[in-house]
Structures are given as structure tokens and as C-alpha cells.
Protein backbone atom coordinates (compact mmCIF):
# COMPACT_ATOMS: atom_id res chain seq x y z
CA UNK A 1 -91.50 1.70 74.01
CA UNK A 2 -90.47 4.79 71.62
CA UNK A 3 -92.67 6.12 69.32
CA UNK A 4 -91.85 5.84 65.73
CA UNK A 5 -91.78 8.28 63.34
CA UNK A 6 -94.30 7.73 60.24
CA UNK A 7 -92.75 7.20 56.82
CA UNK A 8 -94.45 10.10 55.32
CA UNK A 9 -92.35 12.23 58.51
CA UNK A 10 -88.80 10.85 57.79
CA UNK A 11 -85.95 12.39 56.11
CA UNK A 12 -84.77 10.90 53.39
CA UNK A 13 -80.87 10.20 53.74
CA UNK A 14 -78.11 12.63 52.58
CA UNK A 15 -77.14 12.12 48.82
CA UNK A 16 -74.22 13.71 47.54
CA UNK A 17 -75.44 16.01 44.80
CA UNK A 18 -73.57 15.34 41.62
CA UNK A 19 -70.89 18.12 40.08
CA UNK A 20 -71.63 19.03 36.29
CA UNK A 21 -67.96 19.43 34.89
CA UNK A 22 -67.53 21.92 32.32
CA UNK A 23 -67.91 21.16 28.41
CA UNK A 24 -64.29 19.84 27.35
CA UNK A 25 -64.05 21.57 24.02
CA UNK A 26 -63.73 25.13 23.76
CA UNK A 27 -65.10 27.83 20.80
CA UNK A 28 -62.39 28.87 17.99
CA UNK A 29 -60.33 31.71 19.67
CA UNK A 30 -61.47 34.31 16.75
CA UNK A 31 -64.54 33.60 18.30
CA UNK A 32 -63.42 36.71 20.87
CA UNK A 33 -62.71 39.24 17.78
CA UNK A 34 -65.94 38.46 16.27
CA UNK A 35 -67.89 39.21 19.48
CA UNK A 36 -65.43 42.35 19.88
CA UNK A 37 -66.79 43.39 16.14
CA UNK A 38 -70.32 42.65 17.16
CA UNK A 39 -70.02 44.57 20.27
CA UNK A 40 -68.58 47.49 18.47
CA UNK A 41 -71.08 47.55 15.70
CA UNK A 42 -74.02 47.78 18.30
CA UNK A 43 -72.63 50.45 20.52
CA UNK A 44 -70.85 52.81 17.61
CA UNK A 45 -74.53 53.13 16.29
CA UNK A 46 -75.96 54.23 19.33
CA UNK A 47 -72.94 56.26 20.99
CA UNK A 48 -72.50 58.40 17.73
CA UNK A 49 -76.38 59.30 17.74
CA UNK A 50 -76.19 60.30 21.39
CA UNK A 51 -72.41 61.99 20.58
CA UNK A 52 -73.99 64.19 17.73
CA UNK A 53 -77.39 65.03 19.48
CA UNK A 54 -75.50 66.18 22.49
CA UNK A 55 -72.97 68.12 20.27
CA UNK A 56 -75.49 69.53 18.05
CA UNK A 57 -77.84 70.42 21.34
CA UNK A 58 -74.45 72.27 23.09
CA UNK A 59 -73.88 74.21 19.63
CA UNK A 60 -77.59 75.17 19.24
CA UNK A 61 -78.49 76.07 22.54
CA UNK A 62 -75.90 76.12 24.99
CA UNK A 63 -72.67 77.31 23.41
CA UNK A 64 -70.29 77.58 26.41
CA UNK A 65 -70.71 73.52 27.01
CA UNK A 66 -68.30 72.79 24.27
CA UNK A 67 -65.19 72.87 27.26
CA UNK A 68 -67.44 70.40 29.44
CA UNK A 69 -69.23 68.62 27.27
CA UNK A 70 -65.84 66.43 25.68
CA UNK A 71 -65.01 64.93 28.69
CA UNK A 72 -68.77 64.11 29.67
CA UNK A 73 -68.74 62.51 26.36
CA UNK A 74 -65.74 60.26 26.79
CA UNK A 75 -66.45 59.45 30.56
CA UNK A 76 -70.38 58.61 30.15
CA UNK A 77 -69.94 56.91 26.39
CA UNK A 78 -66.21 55.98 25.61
CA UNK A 79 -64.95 54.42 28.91
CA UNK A 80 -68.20 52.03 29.33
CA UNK A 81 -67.88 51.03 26.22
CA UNK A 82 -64.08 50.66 25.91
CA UNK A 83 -64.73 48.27 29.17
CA UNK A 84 -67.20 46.50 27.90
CA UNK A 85 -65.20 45.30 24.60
CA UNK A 86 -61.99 44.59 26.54
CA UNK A 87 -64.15 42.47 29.17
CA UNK A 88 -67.09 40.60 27.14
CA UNK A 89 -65.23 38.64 24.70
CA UNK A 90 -62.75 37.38 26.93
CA UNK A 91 -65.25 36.39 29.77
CA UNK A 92 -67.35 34.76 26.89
CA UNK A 93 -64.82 32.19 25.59
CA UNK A 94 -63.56 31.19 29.01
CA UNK A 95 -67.64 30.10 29.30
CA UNK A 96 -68.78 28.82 26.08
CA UNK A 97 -67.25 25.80 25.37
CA UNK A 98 -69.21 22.17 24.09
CA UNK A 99 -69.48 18.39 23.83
CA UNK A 100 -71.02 15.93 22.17
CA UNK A 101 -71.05 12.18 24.01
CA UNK A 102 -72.91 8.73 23.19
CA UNK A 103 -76.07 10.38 24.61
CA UNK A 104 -76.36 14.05 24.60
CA UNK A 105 -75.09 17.27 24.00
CA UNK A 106 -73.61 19.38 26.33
CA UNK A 107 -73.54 23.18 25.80
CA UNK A 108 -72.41 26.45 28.18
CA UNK A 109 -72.97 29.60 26.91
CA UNK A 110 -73.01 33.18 28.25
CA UNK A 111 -70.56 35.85 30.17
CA UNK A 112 -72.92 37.77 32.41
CA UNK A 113 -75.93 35.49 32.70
CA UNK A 114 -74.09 31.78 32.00
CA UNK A 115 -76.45 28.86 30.70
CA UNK A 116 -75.48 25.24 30.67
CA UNK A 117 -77.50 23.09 28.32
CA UNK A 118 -78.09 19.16 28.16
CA UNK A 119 -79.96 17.85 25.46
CA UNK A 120 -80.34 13.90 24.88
CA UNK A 121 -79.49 12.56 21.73
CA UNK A 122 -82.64 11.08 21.56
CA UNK A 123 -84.85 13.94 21.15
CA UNK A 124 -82.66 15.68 18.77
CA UNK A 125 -84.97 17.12 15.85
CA UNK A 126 -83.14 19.14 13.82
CA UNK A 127 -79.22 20.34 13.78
CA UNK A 128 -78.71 23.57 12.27
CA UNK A 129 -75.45 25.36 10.87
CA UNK A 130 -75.62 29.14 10.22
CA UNK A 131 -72.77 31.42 9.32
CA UNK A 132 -73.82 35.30 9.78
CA UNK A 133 -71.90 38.03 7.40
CA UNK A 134 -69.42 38.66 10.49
CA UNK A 135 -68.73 35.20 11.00
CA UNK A 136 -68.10 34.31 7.54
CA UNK A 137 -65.32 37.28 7.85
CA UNK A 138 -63.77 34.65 10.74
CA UNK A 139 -64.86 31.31 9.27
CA UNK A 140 -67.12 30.89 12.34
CA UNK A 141 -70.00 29.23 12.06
CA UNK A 142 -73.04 28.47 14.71
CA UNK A 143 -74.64 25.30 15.28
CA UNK A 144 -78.04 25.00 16.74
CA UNK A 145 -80.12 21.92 17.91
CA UNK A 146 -83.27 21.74 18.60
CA UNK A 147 -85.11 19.13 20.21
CA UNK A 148 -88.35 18.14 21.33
CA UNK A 149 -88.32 20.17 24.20
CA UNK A 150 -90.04 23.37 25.55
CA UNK A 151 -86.63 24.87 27.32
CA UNK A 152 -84.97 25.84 23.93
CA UNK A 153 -82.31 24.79 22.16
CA UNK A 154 -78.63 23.99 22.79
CA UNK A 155 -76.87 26.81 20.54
CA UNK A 156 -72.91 26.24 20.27
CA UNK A 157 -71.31 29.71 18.57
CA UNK A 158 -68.12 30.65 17.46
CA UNK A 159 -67.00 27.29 16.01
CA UNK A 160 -64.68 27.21 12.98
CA UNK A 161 -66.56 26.48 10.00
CA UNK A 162 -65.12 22.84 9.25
CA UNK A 163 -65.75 22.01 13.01
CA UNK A 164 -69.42 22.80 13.04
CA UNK A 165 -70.47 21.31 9.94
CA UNK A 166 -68.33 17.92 11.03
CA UNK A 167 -70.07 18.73 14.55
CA UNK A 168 -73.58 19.03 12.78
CA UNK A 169 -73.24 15.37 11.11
CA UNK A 170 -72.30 13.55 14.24
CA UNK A 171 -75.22 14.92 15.69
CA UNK A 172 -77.02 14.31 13.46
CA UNK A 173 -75.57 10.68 12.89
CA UNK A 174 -75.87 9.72 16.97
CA UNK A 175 -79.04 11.36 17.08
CA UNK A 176 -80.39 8.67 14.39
CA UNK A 177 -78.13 5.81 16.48
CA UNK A 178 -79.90 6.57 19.70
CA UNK A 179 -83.32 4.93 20.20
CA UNK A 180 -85.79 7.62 21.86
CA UNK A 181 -88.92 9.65 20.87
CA UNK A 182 -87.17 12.20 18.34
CA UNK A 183 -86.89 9.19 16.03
């Protein structure tokens, strides 16, 4: 007679592990122009401090840099940035994107680090709309909800204005349709 395996010993059989499709509807496409602007206004800051202290610095103390010190300045600040404003926005709305079905909300965000979020309908707390200075300059708008849940909250950006306030209410609406312990 063979011996038998104990039940605590066995392997439990192969289960296909289940696909998560992308979010079917995508962000406004101004969404990419805002992020461009956004981009722009928190590297001009920065690159024009470092541009001026290095200028100043090569007029002050080393005036023979001037020749060298242009091109430094447009390889090691311009080109980076330049890159990064042609490449973020675009890689950003072919990720974020968003749905809403009978029992959760389904979120991917991101470019360089890309989050998917599932929230159930039924622990749903609060939806939020918010429409930032450069977003009003779109008509974006942002909707965020939070649930009653310690991993964060499912933030869709870059909607058009109408959408996410018609998005918040039937959130909001099939949150309070749902039975579950938000309620």
C-alpha cells in the first residue's frame, strides 16, 4: 500500500488567476495640457533659481565660465525638463482612465508608478469634487472618494467639469442603493 500524503501537505489545485481589464472610460484629453502647465509651473521655479545662482556664481567668481556655462545650463536643466513635459502627460492619460459599475468603483492612476484602485460601493463615505485654479482654466475637475478603508481613496483627475459632478451623484446615489457597512 502507498502512503498518502496528509491534507495539511497537499497542493491545492491550479486556479487560473483572474485578469483586471483596464477602466473603460478615459480622463478629458485637456487633462494632458493641464498636467503639461502643472509640470511647467513646478520645474520653471526651480530651474530659474538654479539658472540665476549659477549665472550670478560664473559672473562673481569665475568670469571665463560664461562660454561653458550656456550649454551646461541647457543640457543639465532644459533637455530633462523639455523630456519630461513631452513624456508625462501623454503617458498619464493613456493610464488614468475610470468606472463606476453596480458595485464599485474602479480607478487607475499614475505614469511612472501606476495604481489601480477598487473601492465597493458599499463603503463609500464621502464623494468629493474639487476644481484647482489650473483646472478651472480647463474645466477639469477631480473627484475623490473616500471610503471606509485604511488604503486611501480612489481619486479620478482630469474629468470635465459636467462629467465629475454627474460622476459624483451616481456615486453617491449607488453608494446609498448598495446595502453594506458605509450606510
Amino acid at each position: 500500500m502507498a502512503a498518502q500524503t496528509p491534507p495539511h501537505r497537499r497542493t491545492p489545485p491550479h486556479r487560473p488567476q483572474a485578469v483586471l481589464r483596464p477602466p473603460r472610460h478615459r480622463v478629458d484629453p485637456r487633462a494632458r495640457r493641464w498636467w503639461t502647465l502643472q509640470a511647467l509651473l513646478t520645474f520653471s521655479g526651480p530651474a530659474l533659481l538654479t539658472a540665476a545662482a549659477l549665472l550670478a556664481s560664473a559672473l562673481l567668481f569665475f568670469p571665463g565660465a560664461l562660454p561653458w556655462l550656456g550649454p551646461l545650463l541647457l543640457v543639465a536643466l532644459v533637455a530633462p525638463a523639455l523630456g519630461y513635459l513631452w513624456v508625462m502627460p501623454r503617458w498619464r492619460y493613456r493610464v488614468h482612465a475610470w468606472e463606476v459599475g453596480e458595485l464599485a468603483v474602479y480607478a487607475a492612476a499614475g505614469w511612472y508608478r501606476r495604481k489601480r484602485r477598487i473601492a465597493p460601493l458599499s463603503r463609500v463615505q464621502t464623494v468629493d469634487t474639487v476644481r484647482g485654479p489650473l483646472q478651472q482654466l480647463f474645466g477639469l475637475a477631480t473627484v475623490t472618494v473616500t471610503t471606509a478603508s485604511t488604503a486611501g481613496d480612489v481619486t479620478i483627475a482630469g474629468l470635465r467639469a459636467a462629467d465629475a459632478e454627474a460622476l459624483a451623484d451616481r456615486v453617491g446615489a449607488a453608494a446609498q442603493l448598495v446595502p453594506g457597512d458605509a450606510a
